[in-house]
Protein backbone atom coordinates (compact mmCIF):
# COMPACT_ATOMS: atom_id res chain seq x y z
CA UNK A 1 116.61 96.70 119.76
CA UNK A 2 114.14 96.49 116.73
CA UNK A 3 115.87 97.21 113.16
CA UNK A 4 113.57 99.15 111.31
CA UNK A 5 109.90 98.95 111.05
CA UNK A 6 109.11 98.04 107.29
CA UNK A 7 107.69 95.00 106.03
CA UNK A 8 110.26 93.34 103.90
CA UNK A 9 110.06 93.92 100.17
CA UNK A 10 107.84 90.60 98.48
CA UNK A 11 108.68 88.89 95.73
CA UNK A 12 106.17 89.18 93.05
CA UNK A 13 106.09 87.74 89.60
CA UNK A 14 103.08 88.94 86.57
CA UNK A 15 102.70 86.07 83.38
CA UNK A 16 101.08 86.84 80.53
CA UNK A 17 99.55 83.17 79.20
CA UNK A 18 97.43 83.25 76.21
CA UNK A 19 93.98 83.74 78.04
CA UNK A 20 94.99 85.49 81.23
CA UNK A 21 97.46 87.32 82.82
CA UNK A 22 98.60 86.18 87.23
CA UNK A 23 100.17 87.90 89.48
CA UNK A 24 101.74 86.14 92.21
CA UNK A 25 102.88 88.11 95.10
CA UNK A 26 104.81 86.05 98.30
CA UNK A 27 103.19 87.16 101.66
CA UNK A 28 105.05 84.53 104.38
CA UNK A 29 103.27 84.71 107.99
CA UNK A 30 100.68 86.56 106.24
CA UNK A 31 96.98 85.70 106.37
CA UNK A 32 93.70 86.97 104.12
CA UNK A 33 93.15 89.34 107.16
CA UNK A 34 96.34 90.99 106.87
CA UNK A 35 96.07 91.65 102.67
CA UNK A 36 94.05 93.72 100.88
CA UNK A 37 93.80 93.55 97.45
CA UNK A 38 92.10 96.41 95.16
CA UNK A 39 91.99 97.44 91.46
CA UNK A 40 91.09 101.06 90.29
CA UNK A 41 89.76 100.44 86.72
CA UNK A 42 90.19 104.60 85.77
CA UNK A 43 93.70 103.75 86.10
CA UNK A 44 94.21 100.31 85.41
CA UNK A 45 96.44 99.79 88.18
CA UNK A 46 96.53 96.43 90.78
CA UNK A 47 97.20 97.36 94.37
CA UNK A 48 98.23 94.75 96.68
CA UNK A 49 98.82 96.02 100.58
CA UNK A 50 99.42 94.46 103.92
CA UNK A 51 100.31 95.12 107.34
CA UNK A 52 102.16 93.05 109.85
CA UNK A 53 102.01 93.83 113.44
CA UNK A 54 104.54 93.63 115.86
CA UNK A 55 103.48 91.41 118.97
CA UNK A 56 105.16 92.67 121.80
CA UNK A 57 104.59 90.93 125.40
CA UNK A 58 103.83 92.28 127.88
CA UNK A 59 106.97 91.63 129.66
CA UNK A 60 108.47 93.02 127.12
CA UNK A 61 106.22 96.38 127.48
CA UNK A 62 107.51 95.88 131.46
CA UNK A 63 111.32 95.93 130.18
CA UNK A 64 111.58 91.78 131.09
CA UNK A 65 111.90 90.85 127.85
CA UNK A 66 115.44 91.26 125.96
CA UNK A 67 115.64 89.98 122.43
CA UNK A 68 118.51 88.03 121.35
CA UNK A 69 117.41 87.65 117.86
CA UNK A 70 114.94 89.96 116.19
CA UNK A 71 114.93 89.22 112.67
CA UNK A 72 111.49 89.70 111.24
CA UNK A 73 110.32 92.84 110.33
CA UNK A 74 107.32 94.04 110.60
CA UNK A 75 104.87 97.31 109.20
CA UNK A 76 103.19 97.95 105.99
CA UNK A 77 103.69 96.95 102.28
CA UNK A 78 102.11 99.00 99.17
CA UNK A 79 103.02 97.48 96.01
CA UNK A 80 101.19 98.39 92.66
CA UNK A 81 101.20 97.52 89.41
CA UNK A 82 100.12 98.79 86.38
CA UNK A 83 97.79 96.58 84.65
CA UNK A 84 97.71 95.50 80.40
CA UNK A 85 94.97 97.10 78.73
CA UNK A 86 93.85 94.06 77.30
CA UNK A 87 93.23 92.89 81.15
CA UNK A 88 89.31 92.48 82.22
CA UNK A 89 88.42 94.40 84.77
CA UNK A 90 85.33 93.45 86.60
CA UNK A 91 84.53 91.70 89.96
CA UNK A 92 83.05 88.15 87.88
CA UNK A 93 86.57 88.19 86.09
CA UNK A 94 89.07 88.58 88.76
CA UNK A 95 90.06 85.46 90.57
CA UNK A 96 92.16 86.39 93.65
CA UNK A 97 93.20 83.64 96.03
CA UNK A 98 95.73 83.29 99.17
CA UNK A 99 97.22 79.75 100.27
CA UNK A 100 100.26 79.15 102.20
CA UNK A 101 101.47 82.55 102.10
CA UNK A 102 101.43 83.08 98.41
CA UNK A 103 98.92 85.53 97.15
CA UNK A 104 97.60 84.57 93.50
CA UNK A 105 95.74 87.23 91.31
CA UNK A 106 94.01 86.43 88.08
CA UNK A 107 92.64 88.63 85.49
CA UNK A 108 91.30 87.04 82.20
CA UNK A 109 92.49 88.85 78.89
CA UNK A 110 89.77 90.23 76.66
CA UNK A 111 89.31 87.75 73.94
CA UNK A 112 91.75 88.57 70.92
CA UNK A 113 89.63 88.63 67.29
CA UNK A 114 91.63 87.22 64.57
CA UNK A 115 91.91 89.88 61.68
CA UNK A 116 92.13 89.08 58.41
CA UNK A 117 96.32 89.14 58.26
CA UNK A 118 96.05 86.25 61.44
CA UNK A 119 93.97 84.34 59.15
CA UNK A 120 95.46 81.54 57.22
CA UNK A 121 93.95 81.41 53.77
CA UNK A 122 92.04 78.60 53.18
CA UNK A 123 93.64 75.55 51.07
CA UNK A 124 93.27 75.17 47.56
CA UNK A 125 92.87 71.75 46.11
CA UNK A 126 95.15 71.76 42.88
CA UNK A 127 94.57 69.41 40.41
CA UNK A 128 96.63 67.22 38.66
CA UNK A 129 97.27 66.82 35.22
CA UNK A 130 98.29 63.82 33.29
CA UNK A 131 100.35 65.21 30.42
């Protein structure tokens, strides 16, 4: 008997470091084939999908086959995310990679300009009287 037909949920993480924001989604048994990964920049919104298939045998398709254990699931995953709008968006500036598993997204931030309050004043040099 097969308990439901869902890909089980991932765990994903987002950081925010100083110059770049990663999104690390965890896609076990999963390969590049089996993920896509798109960004709609109207929207500014990350989605991250896969599909697992369930390989039945074809004993099992002939009723030989009984499972004993079935505890992997199998099906699709949609998962989005809303993106900062201080996130680049363009195909030289996103950095997506998949090893072991472990799906790693990487947008660079647009670069920050210091204003005039993030400025530290320059220092004075303040002489020194003798009296």
């Amino acid at each position: 008997m097969h308990r439901g037909v869902r890909l089980c949920a991932t765990a994903t993480e987002a950081i925010e470091e100083p110059t770049k924001y990663t999104v690390n989604c965890e896609l076990p048994g999963l390969t590049i084939k089996d993920v896509d990964v798109e960004i709609d920049p109207e929207q500014r919104v990350l989605h991250i999908s896969a599909k697992r298939e369930h390989r039945a045998s074809e004993e099992e398709d002939e009723g030989e086959v009984k499972w004993l254990v079935h505890e992997r699931h199998f099906g699709k995953l949609d998962r989005q995310m809303k993106l900062p709008d201080d996130a680049v968006i363009g195909e030289n500036e996103i950095d997506c990679r998949m090893r072991n598993g472990l799906l790693t997204v990487t947008l660079q931030k647009v670069p920050k300009e210091e204003s005039e309050e993030d400025k530290a004043p320059p220092r004075l040099k303040v002489p020194i009287s003798s009296h």
